[in-house]
C-alpha atoms as a PDB file:
ATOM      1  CA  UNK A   1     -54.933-249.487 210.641  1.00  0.00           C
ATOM      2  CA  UNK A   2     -51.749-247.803 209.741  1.00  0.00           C
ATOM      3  CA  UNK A   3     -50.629-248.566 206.516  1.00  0.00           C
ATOM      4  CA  UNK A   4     -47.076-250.186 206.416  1.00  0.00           C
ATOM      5  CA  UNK A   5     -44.262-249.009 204.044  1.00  0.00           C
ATOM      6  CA  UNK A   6     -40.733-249.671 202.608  1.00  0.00           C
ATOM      7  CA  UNK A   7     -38.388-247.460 204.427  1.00  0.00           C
ATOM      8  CA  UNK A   8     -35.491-248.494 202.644  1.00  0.00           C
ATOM      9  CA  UNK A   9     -34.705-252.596 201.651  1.00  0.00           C
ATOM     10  CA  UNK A  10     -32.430-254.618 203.467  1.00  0.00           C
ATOM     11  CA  UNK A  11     -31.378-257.816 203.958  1.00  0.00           C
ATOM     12  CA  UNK A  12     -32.495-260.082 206.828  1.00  0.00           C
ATOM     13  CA  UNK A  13     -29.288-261.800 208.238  1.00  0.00           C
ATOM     14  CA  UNK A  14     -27.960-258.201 208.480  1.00  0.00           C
ATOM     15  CA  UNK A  15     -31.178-257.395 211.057  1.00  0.00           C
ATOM     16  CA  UNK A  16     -29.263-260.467 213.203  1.00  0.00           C
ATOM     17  CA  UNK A  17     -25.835-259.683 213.127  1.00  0.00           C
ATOM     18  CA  UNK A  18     -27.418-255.945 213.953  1.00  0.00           C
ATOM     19  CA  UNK A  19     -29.166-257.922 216.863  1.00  0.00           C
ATOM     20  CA  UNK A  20     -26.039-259.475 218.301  1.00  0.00           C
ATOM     21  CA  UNK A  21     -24.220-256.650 218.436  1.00  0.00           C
ATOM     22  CA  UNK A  22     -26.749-254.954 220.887  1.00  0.00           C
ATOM     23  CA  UNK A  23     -26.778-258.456 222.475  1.00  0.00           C
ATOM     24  CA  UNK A  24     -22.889-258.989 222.643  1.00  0.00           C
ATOM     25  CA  UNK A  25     -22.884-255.172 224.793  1.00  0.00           C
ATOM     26  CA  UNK A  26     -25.878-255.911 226.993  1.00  0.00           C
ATOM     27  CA  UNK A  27     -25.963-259.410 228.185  1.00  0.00           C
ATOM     28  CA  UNK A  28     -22.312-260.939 228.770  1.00  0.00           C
ATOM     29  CA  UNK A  29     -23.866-264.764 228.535  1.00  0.00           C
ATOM     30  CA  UNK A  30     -24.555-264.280 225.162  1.00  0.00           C
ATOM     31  CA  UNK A  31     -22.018-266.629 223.184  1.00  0.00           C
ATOM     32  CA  UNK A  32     -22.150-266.765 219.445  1.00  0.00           C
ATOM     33  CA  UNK A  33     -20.674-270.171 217.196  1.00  0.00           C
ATOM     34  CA  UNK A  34     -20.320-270.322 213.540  1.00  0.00           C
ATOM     35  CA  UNK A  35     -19.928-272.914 211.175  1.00  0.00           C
ATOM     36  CA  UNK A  36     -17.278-271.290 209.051  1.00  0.00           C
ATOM     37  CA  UNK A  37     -19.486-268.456 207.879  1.00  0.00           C
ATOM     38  CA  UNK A  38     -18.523-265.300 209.521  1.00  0.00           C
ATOM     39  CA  UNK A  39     -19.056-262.208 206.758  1.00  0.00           C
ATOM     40  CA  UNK A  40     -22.461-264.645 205.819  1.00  0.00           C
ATOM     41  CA  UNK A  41     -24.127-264.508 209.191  1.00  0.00           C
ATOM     42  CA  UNK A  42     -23.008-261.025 209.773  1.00  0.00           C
ATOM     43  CA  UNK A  43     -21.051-261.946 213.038  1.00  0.00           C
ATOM     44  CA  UNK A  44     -18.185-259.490 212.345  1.00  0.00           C
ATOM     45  CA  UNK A  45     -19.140-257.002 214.789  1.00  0.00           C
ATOM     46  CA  UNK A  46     -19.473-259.234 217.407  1.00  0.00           C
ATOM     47  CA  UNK A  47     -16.383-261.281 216.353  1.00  0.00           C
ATOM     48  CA  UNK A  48     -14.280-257.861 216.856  1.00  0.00           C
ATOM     49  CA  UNK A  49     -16.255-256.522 219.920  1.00  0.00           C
ATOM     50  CA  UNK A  50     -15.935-259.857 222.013  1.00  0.00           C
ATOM     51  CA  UNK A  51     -13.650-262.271 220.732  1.00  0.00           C
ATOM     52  CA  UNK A  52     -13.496-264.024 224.113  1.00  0.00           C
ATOM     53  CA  UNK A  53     -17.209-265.145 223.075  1.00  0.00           C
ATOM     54  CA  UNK A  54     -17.356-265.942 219.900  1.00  0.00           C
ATOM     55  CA  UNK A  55     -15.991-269.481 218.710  1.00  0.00           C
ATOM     56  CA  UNK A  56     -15.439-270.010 214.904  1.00  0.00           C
ATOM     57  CA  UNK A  57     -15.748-274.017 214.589  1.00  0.00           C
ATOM     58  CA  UNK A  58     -15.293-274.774 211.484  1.00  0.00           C
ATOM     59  CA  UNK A  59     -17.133-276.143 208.810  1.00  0.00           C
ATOM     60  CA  UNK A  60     -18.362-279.051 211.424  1.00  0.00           C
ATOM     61  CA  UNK A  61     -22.116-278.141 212.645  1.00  0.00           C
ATOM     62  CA  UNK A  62     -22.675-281.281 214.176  1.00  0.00           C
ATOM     63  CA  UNK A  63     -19.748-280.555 216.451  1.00  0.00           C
ATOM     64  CA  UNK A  64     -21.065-276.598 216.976  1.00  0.00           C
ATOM     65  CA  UNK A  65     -24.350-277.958 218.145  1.00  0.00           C
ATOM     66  CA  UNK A  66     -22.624-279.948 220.772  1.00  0.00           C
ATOM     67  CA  UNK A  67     -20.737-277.379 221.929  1.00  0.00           C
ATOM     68  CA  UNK A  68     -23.352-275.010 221.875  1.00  0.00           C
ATOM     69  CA  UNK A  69     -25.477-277.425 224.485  1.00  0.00           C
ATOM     70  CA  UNK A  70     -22.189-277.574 226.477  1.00  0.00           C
ATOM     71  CA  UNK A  71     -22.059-274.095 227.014  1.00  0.00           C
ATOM     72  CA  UNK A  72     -25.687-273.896 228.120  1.00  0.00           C
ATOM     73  CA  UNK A  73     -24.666-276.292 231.317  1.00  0.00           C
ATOM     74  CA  UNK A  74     -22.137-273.145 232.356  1.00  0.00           C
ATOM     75  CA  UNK A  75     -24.998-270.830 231.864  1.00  0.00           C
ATOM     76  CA  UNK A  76     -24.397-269.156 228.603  1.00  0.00           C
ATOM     77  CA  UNK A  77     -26.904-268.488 225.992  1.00  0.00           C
ATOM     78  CA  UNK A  78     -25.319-269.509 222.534  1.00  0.00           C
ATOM     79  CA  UNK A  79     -26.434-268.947 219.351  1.00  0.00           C
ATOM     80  CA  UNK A  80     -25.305-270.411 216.430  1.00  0.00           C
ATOM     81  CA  UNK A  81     -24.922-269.657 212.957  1.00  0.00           C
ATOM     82  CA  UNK A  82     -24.948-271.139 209.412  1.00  0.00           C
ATOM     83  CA  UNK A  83     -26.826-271.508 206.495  1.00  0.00           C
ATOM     84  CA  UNK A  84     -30.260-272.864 207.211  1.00  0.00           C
ATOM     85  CA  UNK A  85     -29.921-275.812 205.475  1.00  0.00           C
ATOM     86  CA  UNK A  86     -26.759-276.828 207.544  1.00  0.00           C
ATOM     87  CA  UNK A  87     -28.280-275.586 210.448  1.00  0.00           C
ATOM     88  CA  UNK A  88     -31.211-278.109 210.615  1.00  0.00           C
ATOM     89  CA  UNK A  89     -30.800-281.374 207.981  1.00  0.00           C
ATOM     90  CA  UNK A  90     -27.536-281.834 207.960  1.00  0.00           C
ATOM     91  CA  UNK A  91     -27.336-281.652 211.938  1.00  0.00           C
ATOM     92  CA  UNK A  92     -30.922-283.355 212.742  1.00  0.00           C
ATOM     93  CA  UNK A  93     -29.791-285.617 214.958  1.00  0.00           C
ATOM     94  CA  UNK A  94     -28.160-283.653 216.999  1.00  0.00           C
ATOM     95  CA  UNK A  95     -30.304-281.508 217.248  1.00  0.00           C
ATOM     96  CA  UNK A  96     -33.115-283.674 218.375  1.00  0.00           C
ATOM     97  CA  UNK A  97     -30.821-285.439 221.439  1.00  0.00           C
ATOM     98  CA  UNK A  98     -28.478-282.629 222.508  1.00  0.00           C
ATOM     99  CA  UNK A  99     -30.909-279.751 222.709  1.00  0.00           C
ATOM    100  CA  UNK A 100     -34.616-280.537 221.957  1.00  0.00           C
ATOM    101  CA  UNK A 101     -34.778-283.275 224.361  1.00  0.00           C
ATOM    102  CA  UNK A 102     -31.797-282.708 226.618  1.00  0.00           C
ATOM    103  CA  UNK A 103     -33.810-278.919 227.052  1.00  0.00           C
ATOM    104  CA  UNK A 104     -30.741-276.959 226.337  1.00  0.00           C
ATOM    105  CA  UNK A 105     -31.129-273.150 225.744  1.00  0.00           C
ATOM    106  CA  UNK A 106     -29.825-273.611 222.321  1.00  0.00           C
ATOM    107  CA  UNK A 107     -30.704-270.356 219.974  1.00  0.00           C
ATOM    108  CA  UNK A 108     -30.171-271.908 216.400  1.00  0.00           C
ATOM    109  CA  UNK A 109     -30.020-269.033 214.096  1.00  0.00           C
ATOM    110  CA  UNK A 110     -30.404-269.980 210.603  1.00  0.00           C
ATOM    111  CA  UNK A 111     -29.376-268.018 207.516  1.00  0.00           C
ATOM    112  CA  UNK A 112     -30.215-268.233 203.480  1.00  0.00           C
ATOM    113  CA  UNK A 113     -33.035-270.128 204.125  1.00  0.00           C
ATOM    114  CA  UNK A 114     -35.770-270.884 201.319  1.00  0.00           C
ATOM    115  CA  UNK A 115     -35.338-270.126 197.628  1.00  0.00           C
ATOM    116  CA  UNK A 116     -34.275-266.692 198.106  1.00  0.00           C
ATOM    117  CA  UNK A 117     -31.085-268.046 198.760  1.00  0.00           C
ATOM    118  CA  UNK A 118     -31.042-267.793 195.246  1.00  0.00           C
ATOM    119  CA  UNK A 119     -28.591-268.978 192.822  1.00  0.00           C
ATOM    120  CA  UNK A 120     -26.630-272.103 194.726  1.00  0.00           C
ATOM    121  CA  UNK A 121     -29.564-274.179 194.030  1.00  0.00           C
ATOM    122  CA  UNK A 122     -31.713-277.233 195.537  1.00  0.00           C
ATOM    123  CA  UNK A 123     -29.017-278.630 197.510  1.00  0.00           C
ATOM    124  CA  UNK A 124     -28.699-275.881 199.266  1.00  0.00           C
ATOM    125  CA  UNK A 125     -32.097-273.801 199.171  1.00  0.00           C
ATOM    126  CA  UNK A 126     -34.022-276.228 202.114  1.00  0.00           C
ATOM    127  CA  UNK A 127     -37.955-275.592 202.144  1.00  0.00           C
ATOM    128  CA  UNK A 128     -38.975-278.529 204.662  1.00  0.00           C
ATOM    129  CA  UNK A 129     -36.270-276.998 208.021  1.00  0.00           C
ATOM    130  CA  UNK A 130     -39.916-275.303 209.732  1.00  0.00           C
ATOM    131  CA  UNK A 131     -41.554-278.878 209.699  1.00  0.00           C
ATOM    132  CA  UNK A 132     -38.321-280.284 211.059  1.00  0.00           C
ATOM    133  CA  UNK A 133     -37.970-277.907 213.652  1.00  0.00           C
ATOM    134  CA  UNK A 134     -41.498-277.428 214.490  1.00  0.00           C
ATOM    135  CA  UNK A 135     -41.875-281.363 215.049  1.00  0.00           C
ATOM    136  CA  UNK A 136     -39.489-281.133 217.881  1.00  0.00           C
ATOM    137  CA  UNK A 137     -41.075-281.055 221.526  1.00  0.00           C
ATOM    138  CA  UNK A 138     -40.320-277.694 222.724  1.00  0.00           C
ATOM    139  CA  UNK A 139     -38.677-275.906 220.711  1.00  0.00           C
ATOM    140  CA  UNK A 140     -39.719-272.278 219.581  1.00  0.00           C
ATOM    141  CA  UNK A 141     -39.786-271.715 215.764  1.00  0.00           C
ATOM    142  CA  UNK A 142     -39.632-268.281 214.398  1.00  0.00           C
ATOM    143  CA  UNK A 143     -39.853-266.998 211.122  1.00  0.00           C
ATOM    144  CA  UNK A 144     -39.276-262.672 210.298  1.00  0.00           C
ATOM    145  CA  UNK A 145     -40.503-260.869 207.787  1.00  0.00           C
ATOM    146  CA  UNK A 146     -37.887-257.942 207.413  1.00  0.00           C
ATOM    147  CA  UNK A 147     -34.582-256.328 209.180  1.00  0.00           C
ATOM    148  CA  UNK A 148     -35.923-254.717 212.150  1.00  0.00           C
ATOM    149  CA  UNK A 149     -38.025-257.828 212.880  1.00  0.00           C
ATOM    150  CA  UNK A 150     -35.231-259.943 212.673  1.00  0.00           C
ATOM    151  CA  UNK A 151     -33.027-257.714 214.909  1.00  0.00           C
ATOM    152  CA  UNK A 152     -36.273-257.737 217.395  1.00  0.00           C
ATOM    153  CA  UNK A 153     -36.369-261.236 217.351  1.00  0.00           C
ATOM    154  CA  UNK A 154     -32.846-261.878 217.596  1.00  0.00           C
ATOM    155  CA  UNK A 155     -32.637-259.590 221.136  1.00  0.00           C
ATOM    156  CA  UNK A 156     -35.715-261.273 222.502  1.00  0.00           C
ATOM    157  CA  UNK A 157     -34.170-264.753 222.539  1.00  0.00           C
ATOM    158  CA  UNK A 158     -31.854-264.181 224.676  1.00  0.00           C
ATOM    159  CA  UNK A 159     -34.479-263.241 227.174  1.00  0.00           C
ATOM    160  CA  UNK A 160     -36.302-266.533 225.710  1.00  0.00           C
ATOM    161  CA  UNK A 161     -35.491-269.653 227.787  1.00  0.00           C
ATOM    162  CA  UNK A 162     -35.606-272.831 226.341  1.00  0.00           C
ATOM    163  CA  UNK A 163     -34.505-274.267 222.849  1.00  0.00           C
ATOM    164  CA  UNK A 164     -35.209-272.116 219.874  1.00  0.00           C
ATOM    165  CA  UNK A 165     -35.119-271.862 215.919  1.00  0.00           C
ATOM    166  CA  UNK A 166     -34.169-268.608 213.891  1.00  0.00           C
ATOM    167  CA  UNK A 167     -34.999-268.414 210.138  1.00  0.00           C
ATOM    168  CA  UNK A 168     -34.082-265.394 208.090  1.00  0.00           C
ATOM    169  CA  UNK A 169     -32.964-264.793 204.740  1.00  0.00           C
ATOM    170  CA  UNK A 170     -30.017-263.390 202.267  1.00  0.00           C
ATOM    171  CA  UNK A 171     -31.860-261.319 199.936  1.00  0.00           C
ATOM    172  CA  UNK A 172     -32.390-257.615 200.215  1.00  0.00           C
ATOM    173  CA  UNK A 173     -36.094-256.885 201.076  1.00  0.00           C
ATOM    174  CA  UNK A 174     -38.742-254.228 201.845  1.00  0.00           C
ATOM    175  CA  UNK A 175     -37.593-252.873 205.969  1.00  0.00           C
ATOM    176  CA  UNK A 176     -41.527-252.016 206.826  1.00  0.00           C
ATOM    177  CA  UNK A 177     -42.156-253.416 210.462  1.00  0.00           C
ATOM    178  CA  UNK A 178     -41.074-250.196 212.734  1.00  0.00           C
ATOM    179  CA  UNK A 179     -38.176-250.550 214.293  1.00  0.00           C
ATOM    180  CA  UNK A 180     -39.844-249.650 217.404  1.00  0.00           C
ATOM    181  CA  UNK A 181     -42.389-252.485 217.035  1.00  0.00           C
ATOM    182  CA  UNK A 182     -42.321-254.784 220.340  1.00  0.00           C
ATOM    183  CA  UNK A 183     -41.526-258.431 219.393  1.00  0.00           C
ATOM    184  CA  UNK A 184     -43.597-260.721 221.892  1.00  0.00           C
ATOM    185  CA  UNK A 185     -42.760-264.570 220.768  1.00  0.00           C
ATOM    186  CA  UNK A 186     -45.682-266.244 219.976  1.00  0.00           C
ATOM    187  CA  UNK A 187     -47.586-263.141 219.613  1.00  0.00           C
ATOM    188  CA  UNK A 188     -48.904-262.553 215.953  1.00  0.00           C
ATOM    189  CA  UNK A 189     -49.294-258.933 214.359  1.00  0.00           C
ATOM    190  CA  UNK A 190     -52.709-257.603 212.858  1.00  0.00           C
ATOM    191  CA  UNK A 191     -51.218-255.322 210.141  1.00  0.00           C
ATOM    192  CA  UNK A 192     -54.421-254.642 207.733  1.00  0.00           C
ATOM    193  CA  UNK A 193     -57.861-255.104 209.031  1.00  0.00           C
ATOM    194  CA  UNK A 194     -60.266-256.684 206.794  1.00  0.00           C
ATOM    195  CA  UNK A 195     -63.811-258.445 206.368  1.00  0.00           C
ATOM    196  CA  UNK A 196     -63.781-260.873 203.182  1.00  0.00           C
ATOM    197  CA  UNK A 197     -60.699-262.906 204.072  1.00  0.00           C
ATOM    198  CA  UNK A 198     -57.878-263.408 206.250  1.00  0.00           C
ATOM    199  CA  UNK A 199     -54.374-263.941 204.692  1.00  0.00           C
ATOM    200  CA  UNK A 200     -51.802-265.645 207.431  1.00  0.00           C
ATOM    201  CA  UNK A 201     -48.244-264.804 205.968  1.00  0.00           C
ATOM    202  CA  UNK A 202     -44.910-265.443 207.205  1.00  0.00           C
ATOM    203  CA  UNK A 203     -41.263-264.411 206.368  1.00  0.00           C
ATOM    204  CA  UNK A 204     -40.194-262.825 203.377  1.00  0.00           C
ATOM    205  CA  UNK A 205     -44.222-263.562 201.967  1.00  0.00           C
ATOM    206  CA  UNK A 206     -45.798-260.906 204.223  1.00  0.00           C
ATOM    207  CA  UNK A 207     -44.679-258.272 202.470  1.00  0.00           C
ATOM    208  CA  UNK A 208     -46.265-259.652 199.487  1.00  0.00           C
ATOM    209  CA  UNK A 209     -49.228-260.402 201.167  1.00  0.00           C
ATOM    210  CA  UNK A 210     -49.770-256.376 201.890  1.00  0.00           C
ATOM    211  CA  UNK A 211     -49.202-255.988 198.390  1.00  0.00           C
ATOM    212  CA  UNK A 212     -52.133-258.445 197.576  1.00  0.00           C
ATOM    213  CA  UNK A 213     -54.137-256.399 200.211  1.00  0.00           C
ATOM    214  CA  UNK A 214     -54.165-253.087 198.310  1.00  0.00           C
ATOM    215  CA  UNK A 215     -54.465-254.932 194.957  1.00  0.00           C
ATOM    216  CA  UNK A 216     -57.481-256.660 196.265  1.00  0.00           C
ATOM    217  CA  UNK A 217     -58.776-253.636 198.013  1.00  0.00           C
ATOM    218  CA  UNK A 218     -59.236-251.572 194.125  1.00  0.00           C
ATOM    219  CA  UNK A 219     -61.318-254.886 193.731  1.00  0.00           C
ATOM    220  CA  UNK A 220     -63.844-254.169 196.295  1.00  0.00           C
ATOM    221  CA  UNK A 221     -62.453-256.962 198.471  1.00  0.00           C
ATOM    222  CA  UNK A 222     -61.372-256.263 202.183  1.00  0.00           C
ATOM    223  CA  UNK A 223     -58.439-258.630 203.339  1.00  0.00           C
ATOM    224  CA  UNK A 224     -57.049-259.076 206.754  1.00  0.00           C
ATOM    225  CA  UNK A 225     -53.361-259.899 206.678  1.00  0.00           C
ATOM    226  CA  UNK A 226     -51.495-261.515 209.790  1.00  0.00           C
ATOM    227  CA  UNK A 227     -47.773-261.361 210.269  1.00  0.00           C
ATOM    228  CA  UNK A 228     -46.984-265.112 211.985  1.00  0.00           C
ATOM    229  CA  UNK A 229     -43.310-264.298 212.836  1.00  0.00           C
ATOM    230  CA  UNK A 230     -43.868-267.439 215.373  1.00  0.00           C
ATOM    231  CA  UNK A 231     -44.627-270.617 213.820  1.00  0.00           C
ATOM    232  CA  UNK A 232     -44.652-272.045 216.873  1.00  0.00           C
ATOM    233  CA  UNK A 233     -46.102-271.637 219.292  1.00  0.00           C
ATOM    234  CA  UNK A 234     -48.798-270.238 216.828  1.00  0.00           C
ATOM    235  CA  UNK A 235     -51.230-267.589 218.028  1.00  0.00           C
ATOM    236  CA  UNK A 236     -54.120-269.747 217.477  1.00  0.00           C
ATOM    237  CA  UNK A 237     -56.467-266.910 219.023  1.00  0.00           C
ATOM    238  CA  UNK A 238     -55.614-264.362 216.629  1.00  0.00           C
ATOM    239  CA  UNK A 239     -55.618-266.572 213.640  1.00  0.00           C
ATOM    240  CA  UNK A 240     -59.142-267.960 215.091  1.00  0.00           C
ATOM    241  CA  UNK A 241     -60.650-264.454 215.890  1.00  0.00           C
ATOM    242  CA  UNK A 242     -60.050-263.548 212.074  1.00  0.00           C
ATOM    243  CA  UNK A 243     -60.726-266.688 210.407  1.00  0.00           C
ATOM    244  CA  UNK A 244     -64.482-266.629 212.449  1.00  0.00           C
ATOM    245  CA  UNK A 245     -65.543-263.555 211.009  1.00  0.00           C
ATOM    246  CA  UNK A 246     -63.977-263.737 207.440  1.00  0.00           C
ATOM    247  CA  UNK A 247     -65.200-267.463 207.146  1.00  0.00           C
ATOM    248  CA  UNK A 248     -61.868-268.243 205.015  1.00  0.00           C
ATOM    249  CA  UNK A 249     -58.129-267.729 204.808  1.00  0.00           C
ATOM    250  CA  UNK A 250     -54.944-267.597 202.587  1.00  0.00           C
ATOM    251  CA  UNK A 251     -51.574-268.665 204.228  1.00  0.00           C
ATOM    252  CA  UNK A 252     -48.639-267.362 202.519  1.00  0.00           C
ATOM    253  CA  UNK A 253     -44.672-269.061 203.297  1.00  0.00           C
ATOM    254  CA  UNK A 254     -41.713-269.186 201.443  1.00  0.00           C
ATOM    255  CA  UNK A 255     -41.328-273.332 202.198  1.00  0.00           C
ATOM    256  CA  UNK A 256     -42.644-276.555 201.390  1.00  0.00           C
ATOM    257  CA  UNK A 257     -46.442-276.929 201.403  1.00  0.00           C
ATOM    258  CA  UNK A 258     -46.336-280.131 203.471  1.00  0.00           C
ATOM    259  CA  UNK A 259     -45.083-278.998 207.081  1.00  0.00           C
ATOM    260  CA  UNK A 260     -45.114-275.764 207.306  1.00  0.00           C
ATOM    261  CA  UNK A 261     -47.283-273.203 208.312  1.00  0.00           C
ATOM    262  CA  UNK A 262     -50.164-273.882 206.225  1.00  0.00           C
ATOM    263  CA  UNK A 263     -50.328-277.183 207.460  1.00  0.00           C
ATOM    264  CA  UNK A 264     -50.429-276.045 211.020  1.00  0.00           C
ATOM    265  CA  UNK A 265     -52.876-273.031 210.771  1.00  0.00           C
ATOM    266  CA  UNK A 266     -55.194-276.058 209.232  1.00  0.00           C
ATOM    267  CA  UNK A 267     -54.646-277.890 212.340  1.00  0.00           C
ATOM    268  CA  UNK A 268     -55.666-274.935 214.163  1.00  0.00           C
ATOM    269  CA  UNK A 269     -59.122-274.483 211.886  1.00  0.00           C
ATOM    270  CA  UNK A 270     -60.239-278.400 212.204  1.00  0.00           C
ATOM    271  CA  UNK A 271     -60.024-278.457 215.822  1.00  0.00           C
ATOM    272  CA  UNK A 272     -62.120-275.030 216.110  1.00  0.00           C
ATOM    273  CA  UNK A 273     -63.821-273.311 213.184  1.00  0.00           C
ATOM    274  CA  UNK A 274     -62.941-275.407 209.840  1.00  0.00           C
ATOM    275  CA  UNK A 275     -63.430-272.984 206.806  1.00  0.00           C
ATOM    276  CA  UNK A 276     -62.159-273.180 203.245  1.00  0.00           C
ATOM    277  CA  UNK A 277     -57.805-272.437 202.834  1.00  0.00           C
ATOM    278  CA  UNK A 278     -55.832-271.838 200.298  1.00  0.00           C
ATOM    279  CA  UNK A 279     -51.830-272.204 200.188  1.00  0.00           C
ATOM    280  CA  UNK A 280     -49.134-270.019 198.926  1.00  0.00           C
ATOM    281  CA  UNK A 281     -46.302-272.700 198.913  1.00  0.00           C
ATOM    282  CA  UNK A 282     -43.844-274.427 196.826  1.00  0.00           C
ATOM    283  CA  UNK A 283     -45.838-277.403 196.308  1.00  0.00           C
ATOM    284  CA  UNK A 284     -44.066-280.302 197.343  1.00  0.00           C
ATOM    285  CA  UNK A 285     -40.557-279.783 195.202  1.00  0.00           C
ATOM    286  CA  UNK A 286     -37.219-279.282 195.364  1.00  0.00           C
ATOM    287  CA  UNK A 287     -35.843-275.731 194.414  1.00  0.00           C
ATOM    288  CA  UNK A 288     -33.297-274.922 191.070  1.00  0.00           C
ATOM    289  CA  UNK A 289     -30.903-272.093 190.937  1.00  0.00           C
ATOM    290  CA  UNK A 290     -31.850-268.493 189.458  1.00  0.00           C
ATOM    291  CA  UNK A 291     -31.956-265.175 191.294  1.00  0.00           C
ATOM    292  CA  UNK A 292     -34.157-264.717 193.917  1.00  0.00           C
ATOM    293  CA  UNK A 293     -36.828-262.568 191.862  1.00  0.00           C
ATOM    294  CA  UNK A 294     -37.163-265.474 189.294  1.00  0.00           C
ATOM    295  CA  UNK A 295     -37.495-268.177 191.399  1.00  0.00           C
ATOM    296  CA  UNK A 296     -40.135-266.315 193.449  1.00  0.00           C
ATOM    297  CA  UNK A 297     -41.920-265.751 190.317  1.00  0.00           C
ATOM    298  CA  UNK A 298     -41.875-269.527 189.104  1.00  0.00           C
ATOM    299  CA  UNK A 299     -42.739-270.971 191.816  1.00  0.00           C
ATOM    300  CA  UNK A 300     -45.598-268.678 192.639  1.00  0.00           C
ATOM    301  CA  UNK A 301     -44.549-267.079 195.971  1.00  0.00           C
ATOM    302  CA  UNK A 302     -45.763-263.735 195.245  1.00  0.00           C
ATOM    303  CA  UNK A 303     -48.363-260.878 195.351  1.00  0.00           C
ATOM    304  CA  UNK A 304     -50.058-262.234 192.299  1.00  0.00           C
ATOM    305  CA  UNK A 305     -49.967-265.743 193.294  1.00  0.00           C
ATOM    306  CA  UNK A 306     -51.583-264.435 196.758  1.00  0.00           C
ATOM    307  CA  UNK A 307     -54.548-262.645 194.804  1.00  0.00           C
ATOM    308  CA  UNK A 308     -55.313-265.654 193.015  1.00  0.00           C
ATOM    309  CA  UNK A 309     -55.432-267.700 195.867  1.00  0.00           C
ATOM    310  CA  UNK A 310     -58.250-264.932 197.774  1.00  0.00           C
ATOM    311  CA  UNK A 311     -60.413-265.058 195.001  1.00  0.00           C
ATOM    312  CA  UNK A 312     -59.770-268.977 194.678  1.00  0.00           C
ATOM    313  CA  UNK A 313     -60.700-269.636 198.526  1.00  0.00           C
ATOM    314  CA  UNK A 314     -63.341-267.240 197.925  1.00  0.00           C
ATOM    315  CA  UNK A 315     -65.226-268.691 195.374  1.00  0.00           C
ATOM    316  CA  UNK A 316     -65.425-271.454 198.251  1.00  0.00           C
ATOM    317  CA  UNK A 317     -66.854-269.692 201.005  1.00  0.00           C
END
């Protein structure tokens, strides 16, 4: 396997403004809303570069979601933008009636999501918006790791049909996926080979988890990590394939432990090959404000707190 590196750390959301501006040149349905949050979401290029398609709306997301599944009826693709935790709790509801089940081609890009949002705290750091979206019949939940997967993702939506869910992040992190790498939705990516245990990671926790790899690899222990950049729908034949020759498996997200994707890579392993897990979550708490780095470290989303879960699930094997 080719071993993955930093080329230089950036920030997620800039990967999807990065992504609409190749979007806003190449596909003239493209539309892009935004709750108010223009320099956040990185929609200035767009903004400038089409200003017949982009609609700033105010800091009213119920009302962008409506709009947005108006526009679908003309044909456009919209995608909205806002913070994650406006862009899924505070506009459930509509949500669930205007796009889930009215099928609109809604692409709901969310921003600051998790606790790397950092220092504005538990009201506005959500950990439970994958559950919420992932509960909802037919709609696509996606998760990236770093800035050229988000920009990846972010293009291949608009090819996507059918409603979807964006999460990135505001922090700066490791760039490592190459920028060349072909984003297929639903499609996981093998990025370390290994024989003693299989560590599922998503979002800003894979990069961690290839960090745990090499740590555990001076041990004598061989780890296979996954990069689920679709929660759903999950590649249950990768994640099976691994989990049936490494007998056990680590999942790694930067969310709530009760929803997520730990809960549905368990799902996955009852129905087919159960085998001993082991979670990498916040466990079942609200988040508090600190910088991104500390609040990683507290509540045990890291390389370290990956380790210790390997050698934990091992122990059970």
């Amino acid at each position: 396997m080719k071993k993955y590196t930093n080329t230089g750390s950036k920030d997620t959301r800039s990967g999807f403004g990065a992504g609409m501006t190749e979007l806003g040149q190449k596909n003239e349905n493209v539309v892009a809303l935004c709750a108010d949050l223009i320099g956040s979401l990185k929609f200035d290029d767009f903004k400038k570069n089409h200003p017949e398609r982009f609609f700033q709306i105010g800091i009213a997301e119920a009302n962008m979601i409506g709009i947005a599944a108006g526009l679908t009826i003309g044909g456009k693709i919209p995608f909205t933008g806002t913070f994650a935790n406006f862009s899924t709790g505070r506009v459930y509801d509509q949500i669930r009636q205007s796009v889930a089940y009215s099928d609109k081609n809604v692409k709901i890009c969310a921003s600051h999501a998790g606790l790397t949002l950092g220092e504005d705290g538990a009201t506005h750091q959500i950990l439970e918006d994958i559950g919420l979206m992932k509960m909802l019949p037919g709609m696509t939940v996606i998760n990236t790791c770093d800035y050229n997967q988000t920009k990846a993702a972010t293009i291949a939506l608009a090819d996507h049909h059918g409603p979807a869910y964006l999460r990135f992040g505001r922090p700066v992190v490791p760039n490592f996926m190459p920028a060349d790498e072909p984003f297929v939705i639903g499609k996981a990516i093998l990025l370390n080979e290994g024989t003693d245990v299989t560590i599922v990671a998503t979002g800003h926790l894979v990069w961690e988890a290839l960090i745990a790899a090499e740590a555990l690899e001076a041990k004598g222990i061989s780890a296979e990590v996954i990069n689920i950049h679709t929660i759903k729908p999950l590649d249950e034949e990768a994640i099976l394939k691994s989990v049936t020759k490494t007998k056990c498996v680590v999942t790694a997200e930067e969310h709530n432990i009760l929803g997520g994707l730990g809960e549905s890579v368990s799902r996955v392993l009852a129905l087919n090959t159960p085998a001993p897990q082991e979670f990498v979550a916040v466990n079942d708490s609200f988040g508090e404000s600190g910088t991104p780095e500390q609040l990683m470290e507290k509540y045990q989303l890291n390389h370290q707190a990956i380790e210790a879960a390997v050698e934990r699930v091992l122990a059970r094997k």
